[in-house]
Protein backbone atom coordinates (compact mmCIF):
# COMPACT_ATOMS: atom_id res chain seq x y z
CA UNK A 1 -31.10 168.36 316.16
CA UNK A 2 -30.52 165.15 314.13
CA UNK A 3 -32.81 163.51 312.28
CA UNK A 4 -33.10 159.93 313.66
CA UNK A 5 -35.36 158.46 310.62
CA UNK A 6 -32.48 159.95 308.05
CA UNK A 7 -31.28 156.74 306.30
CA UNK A 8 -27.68 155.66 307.14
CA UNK A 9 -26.90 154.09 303.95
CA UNK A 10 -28.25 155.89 300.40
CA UNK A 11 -28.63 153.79 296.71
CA UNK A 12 -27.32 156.61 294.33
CA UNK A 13 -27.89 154.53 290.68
CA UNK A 14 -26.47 156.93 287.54
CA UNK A 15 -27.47 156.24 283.90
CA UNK A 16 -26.38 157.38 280.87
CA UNK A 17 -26.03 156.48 276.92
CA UNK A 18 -22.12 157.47 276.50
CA UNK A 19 -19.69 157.15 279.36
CA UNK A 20 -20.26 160.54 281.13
CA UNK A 21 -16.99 160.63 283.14
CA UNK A 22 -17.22 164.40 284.01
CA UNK A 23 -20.97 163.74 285.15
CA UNK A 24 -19.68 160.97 287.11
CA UNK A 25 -16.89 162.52 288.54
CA UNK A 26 -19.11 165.36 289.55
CA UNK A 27 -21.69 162.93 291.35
CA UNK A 28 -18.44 161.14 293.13
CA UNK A 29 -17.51 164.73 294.54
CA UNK A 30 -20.90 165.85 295.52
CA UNK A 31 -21.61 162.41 297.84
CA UNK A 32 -18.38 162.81 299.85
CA UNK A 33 -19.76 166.40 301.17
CA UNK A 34 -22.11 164.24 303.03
CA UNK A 35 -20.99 162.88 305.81
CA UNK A 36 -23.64 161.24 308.22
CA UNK A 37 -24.69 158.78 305.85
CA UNK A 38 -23.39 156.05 303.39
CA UNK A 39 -23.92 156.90 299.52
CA UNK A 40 -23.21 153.97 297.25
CA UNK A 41 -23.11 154.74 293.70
CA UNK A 42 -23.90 151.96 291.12
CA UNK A 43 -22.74 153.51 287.49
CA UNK A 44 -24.76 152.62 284.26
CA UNK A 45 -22.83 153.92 281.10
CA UNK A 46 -23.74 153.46 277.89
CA UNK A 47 -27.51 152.01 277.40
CA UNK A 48 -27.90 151.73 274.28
CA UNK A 49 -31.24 150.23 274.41
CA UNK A 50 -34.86 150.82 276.19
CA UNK A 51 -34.98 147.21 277.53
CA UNK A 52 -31.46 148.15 279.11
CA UNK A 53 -32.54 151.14 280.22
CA UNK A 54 -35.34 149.62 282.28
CA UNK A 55 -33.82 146.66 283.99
CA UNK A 56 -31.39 149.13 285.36
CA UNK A 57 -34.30 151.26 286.44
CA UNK A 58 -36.22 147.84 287.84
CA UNK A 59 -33.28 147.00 290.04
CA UNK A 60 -33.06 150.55 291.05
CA UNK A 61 -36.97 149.98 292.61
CA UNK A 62 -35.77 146.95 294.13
CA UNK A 63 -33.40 149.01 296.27
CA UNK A 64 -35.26 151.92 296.33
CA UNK A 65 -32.35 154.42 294.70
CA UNK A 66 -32.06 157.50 293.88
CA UNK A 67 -31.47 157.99 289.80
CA UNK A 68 -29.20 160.43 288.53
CA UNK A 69 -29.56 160.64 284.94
CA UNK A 70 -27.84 162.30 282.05
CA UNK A 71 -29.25 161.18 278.56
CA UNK A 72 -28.23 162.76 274.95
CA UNK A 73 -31.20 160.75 273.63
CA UNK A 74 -34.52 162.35 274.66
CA UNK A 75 -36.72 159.00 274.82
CA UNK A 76 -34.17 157.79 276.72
CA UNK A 77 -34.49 160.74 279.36
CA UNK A 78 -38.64 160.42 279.02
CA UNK A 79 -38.34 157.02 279.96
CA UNK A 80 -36.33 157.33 283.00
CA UNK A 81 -38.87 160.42 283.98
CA UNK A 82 -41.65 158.09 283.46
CA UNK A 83 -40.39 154.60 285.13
CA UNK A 84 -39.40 156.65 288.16
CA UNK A 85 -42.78 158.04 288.34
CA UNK A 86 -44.85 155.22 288.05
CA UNK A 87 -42.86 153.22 291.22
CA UNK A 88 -42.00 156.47 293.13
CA UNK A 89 -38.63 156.81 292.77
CA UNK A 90 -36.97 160.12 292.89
CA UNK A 91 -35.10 161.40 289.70
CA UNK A 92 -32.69 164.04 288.51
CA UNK A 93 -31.85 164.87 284.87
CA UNK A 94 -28.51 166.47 284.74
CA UNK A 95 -28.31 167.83 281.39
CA UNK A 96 -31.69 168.80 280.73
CA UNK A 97 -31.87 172.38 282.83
CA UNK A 98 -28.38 173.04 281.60
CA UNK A 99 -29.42 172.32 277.82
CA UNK A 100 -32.87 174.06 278.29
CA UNK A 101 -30.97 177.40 279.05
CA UNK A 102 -28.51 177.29 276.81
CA UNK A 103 -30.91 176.82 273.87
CA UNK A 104 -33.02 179.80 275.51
CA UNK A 105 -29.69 181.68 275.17
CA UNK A 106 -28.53 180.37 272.20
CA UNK A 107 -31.85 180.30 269.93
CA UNK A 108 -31.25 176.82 268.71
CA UNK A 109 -31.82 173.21 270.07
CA UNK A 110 -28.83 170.95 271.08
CA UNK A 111 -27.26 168.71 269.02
CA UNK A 112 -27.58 165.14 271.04
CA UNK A 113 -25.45 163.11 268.87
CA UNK A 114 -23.19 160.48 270.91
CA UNK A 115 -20.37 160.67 268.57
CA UNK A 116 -19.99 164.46 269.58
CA UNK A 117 -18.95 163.60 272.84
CA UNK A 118 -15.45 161.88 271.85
CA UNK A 119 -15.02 162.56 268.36
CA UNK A 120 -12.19 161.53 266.69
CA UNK A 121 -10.03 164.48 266.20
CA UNK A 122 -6.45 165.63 267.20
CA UNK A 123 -7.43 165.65 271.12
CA UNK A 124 -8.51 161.88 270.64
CA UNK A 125 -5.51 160.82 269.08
CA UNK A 126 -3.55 162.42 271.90
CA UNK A 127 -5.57 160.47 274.61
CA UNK A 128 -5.05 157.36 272.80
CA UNK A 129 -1.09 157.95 273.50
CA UNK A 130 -1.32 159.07 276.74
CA UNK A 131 -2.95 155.53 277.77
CA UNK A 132 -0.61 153.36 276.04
CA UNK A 133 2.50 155.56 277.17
CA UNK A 134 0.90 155.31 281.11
CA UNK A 135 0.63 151.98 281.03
CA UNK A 136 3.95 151.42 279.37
CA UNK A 137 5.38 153.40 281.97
CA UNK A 138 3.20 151.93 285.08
CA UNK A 139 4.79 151.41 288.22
CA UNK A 140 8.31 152.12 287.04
CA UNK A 141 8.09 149.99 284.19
CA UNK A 142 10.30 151.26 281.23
CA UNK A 143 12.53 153.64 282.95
CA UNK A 144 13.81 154.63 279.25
CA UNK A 145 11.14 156.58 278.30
CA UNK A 146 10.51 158.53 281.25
CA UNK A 147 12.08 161.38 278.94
CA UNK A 148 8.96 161.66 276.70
CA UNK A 149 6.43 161.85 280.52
CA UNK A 150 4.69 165.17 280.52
CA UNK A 151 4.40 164.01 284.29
CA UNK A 152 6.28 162.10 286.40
CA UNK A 153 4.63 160.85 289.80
CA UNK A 154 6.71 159.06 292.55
CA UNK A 155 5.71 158.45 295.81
CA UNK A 156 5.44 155.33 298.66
CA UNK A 157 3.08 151.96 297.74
CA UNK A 158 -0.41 152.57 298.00
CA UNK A 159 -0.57 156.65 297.58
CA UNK A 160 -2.31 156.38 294.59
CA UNK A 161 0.12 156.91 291.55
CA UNK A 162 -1.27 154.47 289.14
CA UNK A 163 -4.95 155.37 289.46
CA UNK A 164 -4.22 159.35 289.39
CA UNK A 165 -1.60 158.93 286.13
CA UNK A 166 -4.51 156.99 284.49
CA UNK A 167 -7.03 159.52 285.20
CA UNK A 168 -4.75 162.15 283.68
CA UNK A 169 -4.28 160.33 280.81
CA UNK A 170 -7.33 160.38 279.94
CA UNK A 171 -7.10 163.71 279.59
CA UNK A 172 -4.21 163.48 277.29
CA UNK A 173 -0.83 164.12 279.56
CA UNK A 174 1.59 161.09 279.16
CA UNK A 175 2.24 159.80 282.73
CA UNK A 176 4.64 158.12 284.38
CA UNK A 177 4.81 156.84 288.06
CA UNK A 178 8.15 155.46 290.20
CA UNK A 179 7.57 153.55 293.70
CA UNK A 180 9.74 154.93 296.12
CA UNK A 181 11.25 152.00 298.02
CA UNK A 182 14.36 152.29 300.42
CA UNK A 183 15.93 149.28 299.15
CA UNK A 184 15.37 150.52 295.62
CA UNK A 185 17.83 153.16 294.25
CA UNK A 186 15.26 155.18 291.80
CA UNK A 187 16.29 155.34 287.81
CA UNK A 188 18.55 157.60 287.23
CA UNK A 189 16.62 159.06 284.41
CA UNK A 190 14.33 160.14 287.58
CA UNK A 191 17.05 163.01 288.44
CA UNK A 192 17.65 164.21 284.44
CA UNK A 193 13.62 165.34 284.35
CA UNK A 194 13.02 168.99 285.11
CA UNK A 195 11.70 169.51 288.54
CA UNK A 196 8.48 171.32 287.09
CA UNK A 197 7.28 167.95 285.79
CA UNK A 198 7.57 165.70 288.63
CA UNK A 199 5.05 165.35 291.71
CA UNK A 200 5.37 163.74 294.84
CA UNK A 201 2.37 161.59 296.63
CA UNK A 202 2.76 161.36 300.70
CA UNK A 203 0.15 160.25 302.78
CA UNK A 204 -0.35 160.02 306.56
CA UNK A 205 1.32 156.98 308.29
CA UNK A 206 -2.07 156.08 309.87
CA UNK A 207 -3.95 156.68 306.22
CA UNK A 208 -1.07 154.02 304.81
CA UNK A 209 -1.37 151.39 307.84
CA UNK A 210 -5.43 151.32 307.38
CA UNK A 211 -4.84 151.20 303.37
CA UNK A 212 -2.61 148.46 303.24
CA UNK A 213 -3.89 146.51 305.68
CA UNK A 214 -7.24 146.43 303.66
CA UNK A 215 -5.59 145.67 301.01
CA UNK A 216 -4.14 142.56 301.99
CA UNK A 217 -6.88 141.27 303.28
CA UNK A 218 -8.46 141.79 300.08
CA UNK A 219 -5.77 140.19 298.35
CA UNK A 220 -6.35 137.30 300.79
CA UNK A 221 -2.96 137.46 302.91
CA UNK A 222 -2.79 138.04 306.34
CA UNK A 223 -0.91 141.23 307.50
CA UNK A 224 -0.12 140.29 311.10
CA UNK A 225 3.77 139.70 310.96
CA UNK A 226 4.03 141.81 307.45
CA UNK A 227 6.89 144.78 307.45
CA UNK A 228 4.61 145.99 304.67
CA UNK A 229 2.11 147.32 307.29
CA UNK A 230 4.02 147.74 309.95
CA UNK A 231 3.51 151.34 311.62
CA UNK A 232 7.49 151.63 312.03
CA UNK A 233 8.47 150.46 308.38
CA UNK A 234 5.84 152.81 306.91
CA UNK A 235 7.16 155.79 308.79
CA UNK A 236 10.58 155.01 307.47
CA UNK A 237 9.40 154.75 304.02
CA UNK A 238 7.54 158.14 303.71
CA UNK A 239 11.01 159.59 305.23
CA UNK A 240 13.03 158.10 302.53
CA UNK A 241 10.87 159.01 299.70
CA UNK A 242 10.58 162.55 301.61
CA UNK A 243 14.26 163.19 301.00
CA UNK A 244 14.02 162.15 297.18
CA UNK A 245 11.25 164.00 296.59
CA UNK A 246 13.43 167.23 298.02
CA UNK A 247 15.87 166.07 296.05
CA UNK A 248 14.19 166.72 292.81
CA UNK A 249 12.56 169.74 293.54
CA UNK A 250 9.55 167.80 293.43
CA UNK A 251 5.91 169.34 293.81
CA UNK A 252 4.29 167.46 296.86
CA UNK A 253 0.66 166.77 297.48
CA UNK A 254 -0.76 165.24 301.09
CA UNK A 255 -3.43 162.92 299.40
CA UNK A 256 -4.73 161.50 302.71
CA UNK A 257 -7.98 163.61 302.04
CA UNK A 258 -7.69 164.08 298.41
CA UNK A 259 -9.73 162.90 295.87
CA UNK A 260 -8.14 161.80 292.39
CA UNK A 261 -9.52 164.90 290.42
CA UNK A 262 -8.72 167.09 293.04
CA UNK A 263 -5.09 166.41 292.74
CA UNK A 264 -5.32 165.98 288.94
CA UNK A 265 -7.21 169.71 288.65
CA UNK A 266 -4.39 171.06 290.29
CA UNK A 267 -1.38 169.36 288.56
CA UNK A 268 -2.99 170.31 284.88
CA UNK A 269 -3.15 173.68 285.83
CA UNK A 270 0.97 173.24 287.10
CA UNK A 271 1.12 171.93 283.78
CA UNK A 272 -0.69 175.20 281.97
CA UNK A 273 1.01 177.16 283.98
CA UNK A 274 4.61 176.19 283.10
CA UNK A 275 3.47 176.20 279.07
């Protein structure tokens, strides 16, 4: 039986000292699993200070949230611990049960130095490139270099191509993405890259009418009378790009109920795999 007094809508605040994109990619995955109420995360990276560190935590009283917290610095962590107790709120380290049995294991305490987290080796270099070659090569931009992509990713507007090339180059794979538009023939440098290393985006023609249509609104324009979210134009578009994406050979992935990592997990182990 369902709990009427269950909130509808949940404040999910997450501090941290560095950025903590795995931590807050995990906390992103774990609050769509629930689905009978709204959680809104509010992200706090890099505090540096303990003033900063509590006016996040005295807004988080003010809307009563929940505080996820992974700290490297451990008066940091105690003073999260501590603020949530004194005004009630509830709290959850994220590193601390993890390091605590590790060091069991391991016989030795962690080291919590920031500058571990991204140091600036080989694999930070790499990153580095990967950004400026995705956003050279950003919605079709620079059709030239789409020889030197580790990935390729085509697909209809508004399936998501620039914000999942982005997220894999942060992990270091040189991305490129191509809108697949009807009135648009695609570069021909498109059909000279090995089929392995292209992937095709599709969504549902429902997913695509709601998506755009928000997204005009937000952009201030008013769809009514627009092709561009028209049920019949949309439908012909994912056909189109349907028959290129065959074309290539290309790897396809439904993303109407896909989040970014999920896609992104499985394309960098494609990419393993084809090492």
């Amino acid at each position: 039986m369902e709990r009427e007094d269950f909130p509808r809508t949940c404040e999910l605040f997450y501090l941290s000292d560095y950025l903590g994109e795995e931590m807050d990619s995990a906390a992103s995955w774990i609050t769509r699993r629930f689905e009978k109420i709204d959680i809104e995360i509010s992200r706090y990276g890099l505090l540096r200070t303990e003033d900063a560190v509590r006016e996040v935590l005295d807004e988080a009283a003010r809307r009563d949230a929940f505080v996820l917290h992974g700290f490297l610095s451990d008066a940091f962590r105690r003073l999260v611990v501590a603020g949530c107790g004194e005004v009630g709120l509830d709290e959850y380290d994220v590193l601390r049960h993890l390091f605590s049995r590790l060091s069991r294991i391991a016989g030795e305490q962690p080291r919590r130095d920031p500058s571990l987290v991204h140091p600036m080796d080989n694999e930070y270099f790499k990153r580095v490139k990967a950004i400026e070659y995705t956003i050279a090569a950003d919605d079709g931009g620079n059709s030239s270099i789409l020889k030197e992509a580790d990935v390729v990713v085509i697909g209809v507007s508004r399936t998501g191509k620039s914000p999942l090339c982005m997220y894999l180059a942060h992990k270091g794979i040189k991305a490129a993405n191509i809108p697949l538009v009807p009135e648009i023939e695609p570069p021909v440098q498109l059909f000279q890259i090995h089929p392995s290393r292209i992937i095709g985006l599709t969504r549902s023609t429902h997913s695509l009418e709601h998506i755009r249509t928000t997204r005009m609104h937000m952009m201030g324009f008013d769809p009514e009378g627009s092709d561009y979210v028209k049920f019949d134009r949309i439908l012909s578009e994912i056909d189109y790009a349907s028959g290129i994406m065959k074309r290539l050979g290309a790897v396809v992935f439904d993303v109407s109920a896909r989040a970014i990592e999920e896609t992104a997990h499985e394309i960098l182990n494609l990419l393993r795999d084809g090492q």
